[in-house]
C-alpha atoms as a PDB file:
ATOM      1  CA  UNK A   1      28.813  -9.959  -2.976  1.00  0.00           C
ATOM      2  CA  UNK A   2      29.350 -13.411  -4.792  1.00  0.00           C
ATOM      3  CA  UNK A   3      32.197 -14.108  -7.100  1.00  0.00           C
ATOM      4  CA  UNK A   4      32.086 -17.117  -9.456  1.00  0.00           C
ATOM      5  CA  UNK A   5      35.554 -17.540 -10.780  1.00  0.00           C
ATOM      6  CA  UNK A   6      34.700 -20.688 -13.956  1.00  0.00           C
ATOM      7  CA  UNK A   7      37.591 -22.284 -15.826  1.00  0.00           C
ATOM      8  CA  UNK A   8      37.660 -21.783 -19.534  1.00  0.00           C
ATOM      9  CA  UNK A   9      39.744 -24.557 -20.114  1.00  0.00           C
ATOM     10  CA  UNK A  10      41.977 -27.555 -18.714  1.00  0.00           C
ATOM     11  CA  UNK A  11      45.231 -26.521 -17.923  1.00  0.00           C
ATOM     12  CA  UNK A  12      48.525 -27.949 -18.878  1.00  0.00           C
ATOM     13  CA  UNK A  13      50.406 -27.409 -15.436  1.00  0.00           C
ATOM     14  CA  UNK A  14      49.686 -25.907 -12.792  1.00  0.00           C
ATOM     15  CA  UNK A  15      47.913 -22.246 -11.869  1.00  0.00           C
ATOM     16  CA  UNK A  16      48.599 -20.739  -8.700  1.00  0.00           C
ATOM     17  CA  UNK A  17      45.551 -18.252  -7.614  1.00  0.00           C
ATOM     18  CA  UNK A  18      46.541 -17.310  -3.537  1.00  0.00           C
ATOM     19  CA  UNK A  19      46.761 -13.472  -5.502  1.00  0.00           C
ATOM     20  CA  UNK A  20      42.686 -14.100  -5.161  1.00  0.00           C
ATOM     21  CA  UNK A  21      41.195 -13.541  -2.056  1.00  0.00           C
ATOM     22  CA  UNK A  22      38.836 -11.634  -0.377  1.00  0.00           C
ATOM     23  CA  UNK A  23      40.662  -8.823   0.557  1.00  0.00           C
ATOM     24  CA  UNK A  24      42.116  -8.409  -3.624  1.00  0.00           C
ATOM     25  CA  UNK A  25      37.840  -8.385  -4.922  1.00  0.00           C
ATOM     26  CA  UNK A  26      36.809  -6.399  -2.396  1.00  0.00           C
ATOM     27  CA  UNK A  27      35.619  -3.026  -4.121  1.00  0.00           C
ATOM     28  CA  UNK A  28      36.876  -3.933  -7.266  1.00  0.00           C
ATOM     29  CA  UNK A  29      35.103  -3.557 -10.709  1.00  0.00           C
ATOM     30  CA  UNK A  30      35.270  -6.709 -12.920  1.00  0.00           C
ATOM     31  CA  UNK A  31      37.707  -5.578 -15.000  1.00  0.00           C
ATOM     32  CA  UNK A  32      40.022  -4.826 -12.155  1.00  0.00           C
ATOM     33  CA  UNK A  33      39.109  -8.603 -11.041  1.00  0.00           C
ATOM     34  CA  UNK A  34      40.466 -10.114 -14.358  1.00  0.00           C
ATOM     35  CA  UNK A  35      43.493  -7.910 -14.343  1.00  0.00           C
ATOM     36  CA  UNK A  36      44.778  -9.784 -10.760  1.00  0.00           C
ATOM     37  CA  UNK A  37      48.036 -12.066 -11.596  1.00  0.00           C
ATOM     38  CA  UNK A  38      48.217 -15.763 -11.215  1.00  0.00           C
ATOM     39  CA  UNK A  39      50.845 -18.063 -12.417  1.00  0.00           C
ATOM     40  CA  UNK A  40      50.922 -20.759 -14.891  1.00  0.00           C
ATOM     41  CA  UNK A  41      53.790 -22.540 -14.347  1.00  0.00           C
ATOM     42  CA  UNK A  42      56.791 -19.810 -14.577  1.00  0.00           C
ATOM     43  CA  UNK A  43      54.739 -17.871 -16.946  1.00  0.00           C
ATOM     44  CA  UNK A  44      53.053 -14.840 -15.428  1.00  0.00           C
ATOM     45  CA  UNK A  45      49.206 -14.361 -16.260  1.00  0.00           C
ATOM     46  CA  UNK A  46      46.661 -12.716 -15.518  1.00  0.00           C
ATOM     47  CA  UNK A  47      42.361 -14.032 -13.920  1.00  0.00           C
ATOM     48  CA  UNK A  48      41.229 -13.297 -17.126  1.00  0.00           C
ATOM     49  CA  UNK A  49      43.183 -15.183 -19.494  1.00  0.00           C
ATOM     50  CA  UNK A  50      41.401 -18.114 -17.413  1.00  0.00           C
ATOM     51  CA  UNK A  51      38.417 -17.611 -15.923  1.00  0.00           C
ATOM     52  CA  UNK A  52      35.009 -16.332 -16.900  1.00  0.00           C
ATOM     53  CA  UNK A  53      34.157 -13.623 -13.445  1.00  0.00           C
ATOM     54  CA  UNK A  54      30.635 -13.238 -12.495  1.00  0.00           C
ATOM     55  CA  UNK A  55      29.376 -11.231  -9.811  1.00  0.00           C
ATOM     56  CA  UNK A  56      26.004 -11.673  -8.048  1.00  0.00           C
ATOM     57  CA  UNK A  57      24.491 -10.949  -4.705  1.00  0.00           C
ATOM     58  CA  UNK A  58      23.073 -14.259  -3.521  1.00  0.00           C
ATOM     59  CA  UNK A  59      25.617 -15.282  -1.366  1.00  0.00           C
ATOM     60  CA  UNK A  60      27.503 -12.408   0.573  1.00  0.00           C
ATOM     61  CA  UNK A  61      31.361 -12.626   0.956  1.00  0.00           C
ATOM     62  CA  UNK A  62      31.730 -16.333  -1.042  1.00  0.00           C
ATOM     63  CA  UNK A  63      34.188 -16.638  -4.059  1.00  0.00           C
ATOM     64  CA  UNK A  64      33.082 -20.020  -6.397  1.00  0.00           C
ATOM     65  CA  UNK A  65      35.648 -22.311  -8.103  1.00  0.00           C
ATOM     66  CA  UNK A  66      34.346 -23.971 -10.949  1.00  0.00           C
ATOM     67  CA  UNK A  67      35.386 -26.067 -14.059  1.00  0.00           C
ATOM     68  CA  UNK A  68      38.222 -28.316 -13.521  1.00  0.00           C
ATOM     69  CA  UNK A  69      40.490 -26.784 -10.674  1.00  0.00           C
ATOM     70  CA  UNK A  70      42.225 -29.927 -10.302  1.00  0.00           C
ATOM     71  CA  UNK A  71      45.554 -28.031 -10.684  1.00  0.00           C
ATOM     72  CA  UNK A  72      44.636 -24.719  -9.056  1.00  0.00           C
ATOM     73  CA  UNK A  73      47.045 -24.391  -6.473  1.00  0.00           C
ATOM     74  CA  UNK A  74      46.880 -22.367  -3.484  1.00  0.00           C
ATOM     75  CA  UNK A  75      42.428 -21.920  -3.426  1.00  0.00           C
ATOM     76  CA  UNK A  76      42.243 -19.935  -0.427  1.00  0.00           C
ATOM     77  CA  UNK A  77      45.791 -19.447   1.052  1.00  0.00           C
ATOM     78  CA  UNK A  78      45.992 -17.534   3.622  1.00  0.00           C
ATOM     79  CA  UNK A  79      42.110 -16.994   4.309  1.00  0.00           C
ATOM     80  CA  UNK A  80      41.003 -15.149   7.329  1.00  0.00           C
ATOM     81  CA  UNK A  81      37.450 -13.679   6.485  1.00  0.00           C
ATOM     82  CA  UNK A  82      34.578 -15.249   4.390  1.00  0.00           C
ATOM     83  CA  UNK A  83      33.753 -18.627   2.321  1.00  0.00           C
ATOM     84  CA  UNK A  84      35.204 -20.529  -0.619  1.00  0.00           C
ATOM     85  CA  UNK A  85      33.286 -23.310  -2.194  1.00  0.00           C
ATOM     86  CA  UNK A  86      35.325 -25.670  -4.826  1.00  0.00           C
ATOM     87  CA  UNK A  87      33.012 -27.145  -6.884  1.00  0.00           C
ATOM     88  CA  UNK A  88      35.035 -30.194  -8.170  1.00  0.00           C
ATOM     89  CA  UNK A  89      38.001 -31.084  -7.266  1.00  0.00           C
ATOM     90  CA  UNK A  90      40.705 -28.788  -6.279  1.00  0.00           C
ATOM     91  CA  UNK A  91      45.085 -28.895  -6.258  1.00  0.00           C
ATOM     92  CA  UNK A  92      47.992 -28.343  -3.976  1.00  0.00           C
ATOM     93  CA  UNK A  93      48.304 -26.133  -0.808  1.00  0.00           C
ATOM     94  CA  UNK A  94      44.532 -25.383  -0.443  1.00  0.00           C
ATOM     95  CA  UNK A  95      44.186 -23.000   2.389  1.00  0.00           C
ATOM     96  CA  UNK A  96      48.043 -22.964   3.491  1.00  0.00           C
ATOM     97  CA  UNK A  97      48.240 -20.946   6.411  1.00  0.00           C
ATOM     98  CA  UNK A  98      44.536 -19.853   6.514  1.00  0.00           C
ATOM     99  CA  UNK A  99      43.607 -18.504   9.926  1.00  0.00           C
ATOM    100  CA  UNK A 100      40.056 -17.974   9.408  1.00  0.00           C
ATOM    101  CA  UNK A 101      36.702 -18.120   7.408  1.00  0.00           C
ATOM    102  CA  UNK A 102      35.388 -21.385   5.730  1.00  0.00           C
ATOM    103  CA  UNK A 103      36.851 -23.863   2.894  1.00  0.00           C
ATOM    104  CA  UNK A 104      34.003 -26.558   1.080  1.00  0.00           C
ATOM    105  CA  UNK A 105      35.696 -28.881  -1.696  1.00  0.00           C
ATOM    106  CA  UNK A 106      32.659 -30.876  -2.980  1.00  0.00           C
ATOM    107  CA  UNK A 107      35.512 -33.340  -4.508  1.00  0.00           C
ATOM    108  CA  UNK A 108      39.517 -34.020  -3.967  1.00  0.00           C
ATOM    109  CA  UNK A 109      41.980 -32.370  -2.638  1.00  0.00           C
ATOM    110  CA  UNK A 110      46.012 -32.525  -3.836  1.00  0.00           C
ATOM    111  CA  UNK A 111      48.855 -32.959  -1.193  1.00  0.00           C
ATOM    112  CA  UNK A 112      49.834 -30.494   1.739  1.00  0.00           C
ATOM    113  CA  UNK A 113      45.995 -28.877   2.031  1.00  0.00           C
ATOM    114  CA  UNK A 114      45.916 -26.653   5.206  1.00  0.00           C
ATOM    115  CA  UNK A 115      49.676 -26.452   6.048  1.00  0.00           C
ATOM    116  CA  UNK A 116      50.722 -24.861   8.853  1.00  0.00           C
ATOM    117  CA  UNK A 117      46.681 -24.007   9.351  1.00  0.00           C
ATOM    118  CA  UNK A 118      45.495 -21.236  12.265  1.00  0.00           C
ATOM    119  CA  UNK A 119      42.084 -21.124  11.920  1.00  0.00           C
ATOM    120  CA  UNK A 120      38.529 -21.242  10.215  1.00  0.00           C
ATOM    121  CA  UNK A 121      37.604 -24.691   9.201  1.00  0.00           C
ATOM    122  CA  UNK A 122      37.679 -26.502   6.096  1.00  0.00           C
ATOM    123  CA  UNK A 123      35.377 -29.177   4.679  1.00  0.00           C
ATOM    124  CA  UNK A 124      36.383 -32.080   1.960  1.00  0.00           C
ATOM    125  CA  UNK A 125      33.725 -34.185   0.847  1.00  0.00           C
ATOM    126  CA  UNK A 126      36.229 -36.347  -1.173  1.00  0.00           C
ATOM    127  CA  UNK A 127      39.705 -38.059  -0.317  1.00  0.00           C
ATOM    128  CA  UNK A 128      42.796 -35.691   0.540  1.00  0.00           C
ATOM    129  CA  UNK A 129      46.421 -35.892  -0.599  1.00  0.00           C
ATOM    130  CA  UNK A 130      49.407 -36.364   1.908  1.00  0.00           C
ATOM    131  CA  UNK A 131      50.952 -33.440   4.437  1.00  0.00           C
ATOM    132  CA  UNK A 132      47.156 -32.744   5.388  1.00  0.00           C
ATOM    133  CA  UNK A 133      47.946 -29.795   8.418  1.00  0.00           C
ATOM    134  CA  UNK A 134      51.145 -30.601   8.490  1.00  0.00           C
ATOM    135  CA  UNK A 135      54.442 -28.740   8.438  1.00  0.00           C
ATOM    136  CA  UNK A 136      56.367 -27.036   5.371  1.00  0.00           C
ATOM    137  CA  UNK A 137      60.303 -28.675   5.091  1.00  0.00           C
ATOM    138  CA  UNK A 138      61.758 -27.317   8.029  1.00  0.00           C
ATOM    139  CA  UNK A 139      59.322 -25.839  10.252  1.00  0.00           C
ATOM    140  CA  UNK A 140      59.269 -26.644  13.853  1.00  0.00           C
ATOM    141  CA  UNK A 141      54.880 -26.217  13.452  1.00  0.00           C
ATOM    142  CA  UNK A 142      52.169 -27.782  11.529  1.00  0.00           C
ATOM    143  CA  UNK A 143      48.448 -26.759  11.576  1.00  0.00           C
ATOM    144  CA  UNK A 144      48.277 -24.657  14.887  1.00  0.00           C
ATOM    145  CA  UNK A 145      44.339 -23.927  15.444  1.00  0.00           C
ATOM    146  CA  UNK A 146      41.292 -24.560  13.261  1.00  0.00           C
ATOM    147  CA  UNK A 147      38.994 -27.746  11.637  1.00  0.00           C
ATOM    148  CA  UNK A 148      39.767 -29.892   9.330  1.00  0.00           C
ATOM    149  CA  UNK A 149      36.514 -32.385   7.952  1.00  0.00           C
ATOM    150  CA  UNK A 150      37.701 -35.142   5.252  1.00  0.00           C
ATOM    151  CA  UNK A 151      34.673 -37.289   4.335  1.00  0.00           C
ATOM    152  CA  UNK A 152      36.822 -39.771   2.338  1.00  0.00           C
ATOM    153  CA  UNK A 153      40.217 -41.234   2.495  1.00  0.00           C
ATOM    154  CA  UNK A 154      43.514 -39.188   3.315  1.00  0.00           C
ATOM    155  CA  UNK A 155      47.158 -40.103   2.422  1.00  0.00           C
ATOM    156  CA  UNK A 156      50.478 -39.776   4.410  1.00  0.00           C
ATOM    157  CA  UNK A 157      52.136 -37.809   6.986  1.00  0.00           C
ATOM    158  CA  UNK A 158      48.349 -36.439   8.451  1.00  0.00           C
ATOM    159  CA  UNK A 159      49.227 -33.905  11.131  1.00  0.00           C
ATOM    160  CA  UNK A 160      52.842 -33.797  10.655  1.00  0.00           C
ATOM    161  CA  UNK A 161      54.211 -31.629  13.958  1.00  0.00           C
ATOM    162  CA  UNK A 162      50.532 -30.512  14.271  1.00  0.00           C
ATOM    163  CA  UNK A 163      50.820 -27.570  17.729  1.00  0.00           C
ATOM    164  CA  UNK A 164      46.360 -27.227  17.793  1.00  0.00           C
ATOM    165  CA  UNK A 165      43.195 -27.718  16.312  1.00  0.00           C
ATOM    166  CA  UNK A 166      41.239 -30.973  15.322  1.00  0.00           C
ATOM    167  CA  UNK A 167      40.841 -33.548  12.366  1.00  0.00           C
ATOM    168  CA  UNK A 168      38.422 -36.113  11.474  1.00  0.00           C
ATOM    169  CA  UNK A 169      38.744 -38.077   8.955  1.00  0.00           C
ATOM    170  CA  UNK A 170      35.764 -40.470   7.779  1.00  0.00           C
ATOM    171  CA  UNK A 171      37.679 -43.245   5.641  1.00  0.00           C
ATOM    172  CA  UNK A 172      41.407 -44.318   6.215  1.00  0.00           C
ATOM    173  CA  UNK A 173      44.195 -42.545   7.153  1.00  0.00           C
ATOM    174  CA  UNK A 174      48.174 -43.487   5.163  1.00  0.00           C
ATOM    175  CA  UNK A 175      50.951 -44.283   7.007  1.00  0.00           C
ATOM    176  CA  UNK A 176      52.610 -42.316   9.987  1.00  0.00           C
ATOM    177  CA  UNK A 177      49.775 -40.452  11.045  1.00  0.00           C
ATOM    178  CA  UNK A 178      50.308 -37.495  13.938  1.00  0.00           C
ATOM    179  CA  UNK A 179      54.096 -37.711  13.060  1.00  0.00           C
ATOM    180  CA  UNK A 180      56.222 -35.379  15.322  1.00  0.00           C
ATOM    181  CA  UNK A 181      52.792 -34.107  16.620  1.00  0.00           C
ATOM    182  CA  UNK A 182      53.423 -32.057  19.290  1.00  0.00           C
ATOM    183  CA  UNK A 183      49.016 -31.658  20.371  1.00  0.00           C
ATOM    184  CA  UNK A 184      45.682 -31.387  19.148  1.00  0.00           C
ATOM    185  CA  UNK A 185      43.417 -34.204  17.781  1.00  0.00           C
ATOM    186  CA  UNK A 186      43.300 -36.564  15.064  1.00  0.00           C
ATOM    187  CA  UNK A 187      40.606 -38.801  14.724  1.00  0.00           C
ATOM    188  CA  UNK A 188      39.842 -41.353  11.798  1.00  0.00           C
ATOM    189  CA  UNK A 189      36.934 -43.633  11.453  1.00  0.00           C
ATOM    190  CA  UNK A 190      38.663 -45.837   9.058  1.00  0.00           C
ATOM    191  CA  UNK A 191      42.576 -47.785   9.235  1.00  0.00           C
ATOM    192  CA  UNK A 192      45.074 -45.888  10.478  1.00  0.00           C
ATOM    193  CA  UNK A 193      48.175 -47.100   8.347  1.00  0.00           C
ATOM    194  CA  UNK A 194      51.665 -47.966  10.300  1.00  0.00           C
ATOM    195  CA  UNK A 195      53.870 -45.998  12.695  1.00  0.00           C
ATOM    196  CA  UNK A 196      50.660 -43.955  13.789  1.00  0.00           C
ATOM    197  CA  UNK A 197      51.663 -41.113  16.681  1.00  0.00           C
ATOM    198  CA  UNK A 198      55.732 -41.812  15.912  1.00  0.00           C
ATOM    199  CA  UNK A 199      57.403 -39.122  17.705  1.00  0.00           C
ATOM    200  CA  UNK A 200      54.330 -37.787  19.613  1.00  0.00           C
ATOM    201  CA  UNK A 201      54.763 -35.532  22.543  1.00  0.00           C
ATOM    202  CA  UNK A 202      50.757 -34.670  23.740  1.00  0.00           C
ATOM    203  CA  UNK A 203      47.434 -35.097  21.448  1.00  0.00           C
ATOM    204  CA  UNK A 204      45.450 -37.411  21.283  1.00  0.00           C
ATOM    205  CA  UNK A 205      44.981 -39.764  17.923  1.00  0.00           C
ATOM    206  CA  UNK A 206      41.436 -41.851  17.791  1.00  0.00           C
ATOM    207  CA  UNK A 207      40.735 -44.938  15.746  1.00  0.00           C
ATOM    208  CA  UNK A 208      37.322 -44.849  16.066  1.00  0.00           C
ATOM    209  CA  UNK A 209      36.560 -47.479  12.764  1.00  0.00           C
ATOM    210  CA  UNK A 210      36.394 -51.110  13.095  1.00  0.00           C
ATOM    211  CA  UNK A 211      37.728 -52.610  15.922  1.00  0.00           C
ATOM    212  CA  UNK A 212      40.501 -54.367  16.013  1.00  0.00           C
ATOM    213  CA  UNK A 213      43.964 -54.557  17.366  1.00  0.00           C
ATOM    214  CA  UNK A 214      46.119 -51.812  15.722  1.00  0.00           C
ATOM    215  CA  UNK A 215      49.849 -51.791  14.387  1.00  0.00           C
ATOM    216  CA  UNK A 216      51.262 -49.954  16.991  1.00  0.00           C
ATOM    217  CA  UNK A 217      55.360 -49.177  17.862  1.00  0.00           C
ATOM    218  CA  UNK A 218      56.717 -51.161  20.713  1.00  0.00           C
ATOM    219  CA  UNK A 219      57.259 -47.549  22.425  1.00  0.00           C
ATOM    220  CA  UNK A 220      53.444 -46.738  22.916  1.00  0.00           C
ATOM    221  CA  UNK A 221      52.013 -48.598  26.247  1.00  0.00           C
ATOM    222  CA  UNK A 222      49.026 -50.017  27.399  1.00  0.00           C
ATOM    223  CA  UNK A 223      46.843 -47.764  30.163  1.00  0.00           C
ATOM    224  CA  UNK A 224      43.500 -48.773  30.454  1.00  0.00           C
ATOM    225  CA  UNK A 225      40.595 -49.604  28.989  1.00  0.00           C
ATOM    226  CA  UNK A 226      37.271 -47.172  29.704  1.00  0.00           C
ATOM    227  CA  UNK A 227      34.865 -44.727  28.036  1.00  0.00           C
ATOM    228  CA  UNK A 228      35.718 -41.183  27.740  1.00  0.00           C
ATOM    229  CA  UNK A 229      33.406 -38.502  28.878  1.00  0.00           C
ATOM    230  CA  UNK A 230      34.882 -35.817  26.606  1.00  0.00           C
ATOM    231  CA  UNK A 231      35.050 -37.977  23.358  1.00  0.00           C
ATOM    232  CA  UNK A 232      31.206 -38.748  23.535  1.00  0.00           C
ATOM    233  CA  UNK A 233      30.300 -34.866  24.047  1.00  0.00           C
ATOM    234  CA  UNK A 234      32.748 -34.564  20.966  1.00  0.00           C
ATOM    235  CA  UNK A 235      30.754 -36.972  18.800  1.00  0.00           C
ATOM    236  CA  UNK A 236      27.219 -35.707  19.672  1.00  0.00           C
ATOM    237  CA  UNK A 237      28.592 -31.779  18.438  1.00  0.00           C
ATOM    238  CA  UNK A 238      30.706 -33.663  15.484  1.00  0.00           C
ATOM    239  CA  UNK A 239      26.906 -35.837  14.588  1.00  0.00           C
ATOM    240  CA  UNK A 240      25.184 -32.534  14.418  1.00  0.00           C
ATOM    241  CA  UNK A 241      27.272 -30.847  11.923  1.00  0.00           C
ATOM    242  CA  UNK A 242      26.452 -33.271   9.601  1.00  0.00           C
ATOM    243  CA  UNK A 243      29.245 -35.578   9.575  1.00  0.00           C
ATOM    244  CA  UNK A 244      28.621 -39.392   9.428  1.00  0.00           C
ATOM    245  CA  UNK A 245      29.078 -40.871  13.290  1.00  0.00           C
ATOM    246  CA  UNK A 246      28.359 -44.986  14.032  1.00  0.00           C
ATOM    247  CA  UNK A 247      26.064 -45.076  16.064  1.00  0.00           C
ATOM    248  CA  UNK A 248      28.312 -47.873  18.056  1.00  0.00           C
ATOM    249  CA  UNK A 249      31.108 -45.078  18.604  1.00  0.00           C
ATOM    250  CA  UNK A 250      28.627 -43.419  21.370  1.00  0.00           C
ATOM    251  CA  UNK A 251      28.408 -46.707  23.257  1.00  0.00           C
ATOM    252  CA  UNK A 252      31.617 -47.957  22.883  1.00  0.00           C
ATOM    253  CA  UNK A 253      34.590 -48.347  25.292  1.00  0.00           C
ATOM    254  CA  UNK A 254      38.531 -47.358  23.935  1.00  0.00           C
ATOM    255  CA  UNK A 255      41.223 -48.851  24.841  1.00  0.00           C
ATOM    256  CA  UNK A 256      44.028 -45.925  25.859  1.00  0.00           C
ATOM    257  CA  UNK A 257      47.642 -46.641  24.919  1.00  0.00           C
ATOM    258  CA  UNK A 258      49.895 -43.896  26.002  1.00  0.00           C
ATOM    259  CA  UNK A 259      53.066 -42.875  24.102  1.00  0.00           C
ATOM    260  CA  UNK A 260      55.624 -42.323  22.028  1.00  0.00           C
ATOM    261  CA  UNK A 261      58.306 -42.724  24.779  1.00  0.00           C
ATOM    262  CA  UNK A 262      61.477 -41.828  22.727  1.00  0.00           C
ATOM    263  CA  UNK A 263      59.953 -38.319  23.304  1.00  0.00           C
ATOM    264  CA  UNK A 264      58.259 -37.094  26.050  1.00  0.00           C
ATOM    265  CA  UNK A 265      55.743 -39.578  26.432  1.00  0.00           C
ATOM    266  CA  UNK A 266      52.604 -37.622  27.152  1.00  0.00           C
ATOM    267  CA  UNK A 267      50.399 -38.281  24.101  1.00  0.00           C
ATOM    268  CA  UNK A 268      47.704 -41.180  23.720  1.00  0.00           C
ATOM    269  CA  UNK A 269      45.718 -43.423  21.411  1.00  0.00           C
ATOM    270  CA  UNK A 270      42.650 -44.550  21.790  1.00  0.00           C
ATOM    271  CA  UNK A 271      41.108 -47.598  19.654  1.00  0.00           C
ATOM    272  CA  UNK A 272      37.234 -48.744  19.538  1.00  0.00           C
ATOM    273  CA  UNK A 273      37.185 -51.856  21.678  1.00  0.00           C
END
């Protein structure tokens, strides 16, 4: 079953829809569908007062956003089964704390999308916000497991105390990228902003764009220059999803700086020589 969830109408603030899920539609009549409660603002509301609800059976297990969802909060929160497809542009906290299933955004996404992220994989065709997989105030763990895709541009703080799982971002990244991260992967195949990797412990951050010497802190050091094995089997699988590779980035050697040695040391950079 299919669920197309269309916005009547531009929304003043904010609506927060993580009551919306999977497991809340499944079995339920229309009716029942409209009657779930979201929040608009600090005023309690319910699907209906919002969105029209169709129902089809072209797609099996997908819910639809459509309309302007640019302040729909909290698409997809906690997600573990199925697929959610955003068509637009969508707000805050997309799939916080998701650990499975699949997240498209055919536009933007707002700041902290996939915090604190276990699983499933999500796909932006736009630009994101800041806090991409990173940490809520406080917590000792970002995104911990899953994929994040980001065709266009991303903002600050990408991967902030990020434990697992793997971004790639195809424009530029903001300033203090992999901050605190403590593993996993973060590659970009634009600019990387400053203070990239500050506080790293393991993981590996790749600036895979244009080439060029990069704005590194004085506590990363050189290795080595030479041409990973792993990172070209990683492009070939990363090319055949669909996601835009240069061609150069197959053939290329990286330059390896290792880092950030006010912690423990063991996490590294690599930048297209």
């Amino acid at each position: 079953m299919a669920l197309t969830f269309t916005l009547k109408q531009s929304l003043p603030v904010s609506l927060e829809v993580n009551s919306v899920s999977h497991e809340s539609v499944s079995g339920q009549s229309l009716n029942q569908i409209c009657a779930l409660p979201v929040l608009l603002g600090n005023r309690q509301a319910t699907v209906g007062e919002f969105f029209d609800v169709q129902q089809s059976d072209a797609e099996p297990d997908l819910l639809v956003f459509t309309g302007d969802c640019a302040r729909l909060k909290y698409i997809g929160a906690g997600l573990s089964r199925g697929r959610i497809r955003v068509e637009g542009s969508a707000g805050m906290h997309l799939g916080a704390e998701m650990t499975g299933g699949e997240i498209l955004v055919e536009g933007d996404v707002a700041d902290c999308a996939a915090t604190e992220m276990q699983g499933g994989a999500l796909s932006i065709q736009g630009n994101a916000g800041d806090l991409l997989g990173a940490a809520y105030p406080g917590s000792k763990r970002g995104m911990r497991g899953g994929t994040i895709m980001v065709n266009g541009h991303v903002g600050n703080e990408v991967g902030h105390r990020m434990r697992r799982g793997t971004i790639v971002i195809g424009g530029n990244a903001g300033d203090a990228t992999g901050f605190d991260m403590i593993a996993g992967s973060i590659f970009t195949f634009g600019k990387m902003g400053v203070l990239a990797g500050a506080g790293m412990r393991r993981g590996t951050l790749g600036l895979l764009g244009e080439a060029g010497e990069p704005d590194l802190l004085p506590t990363f050091r050189y290795s080595c220059l030479y041409r990973p094995t792993w990172l070209s089997f990683f492009l070939r699988k990363l090319a055949q999803t669909g996601f835009p590779v240069p061609e150069n980035c197959f053939s290329s050697e990286y330059r390896r700086y290792c880092g950030d040695f006010l912690t423990l040391g063991k996490g590294e950079i690599l930048v297209r020589q």
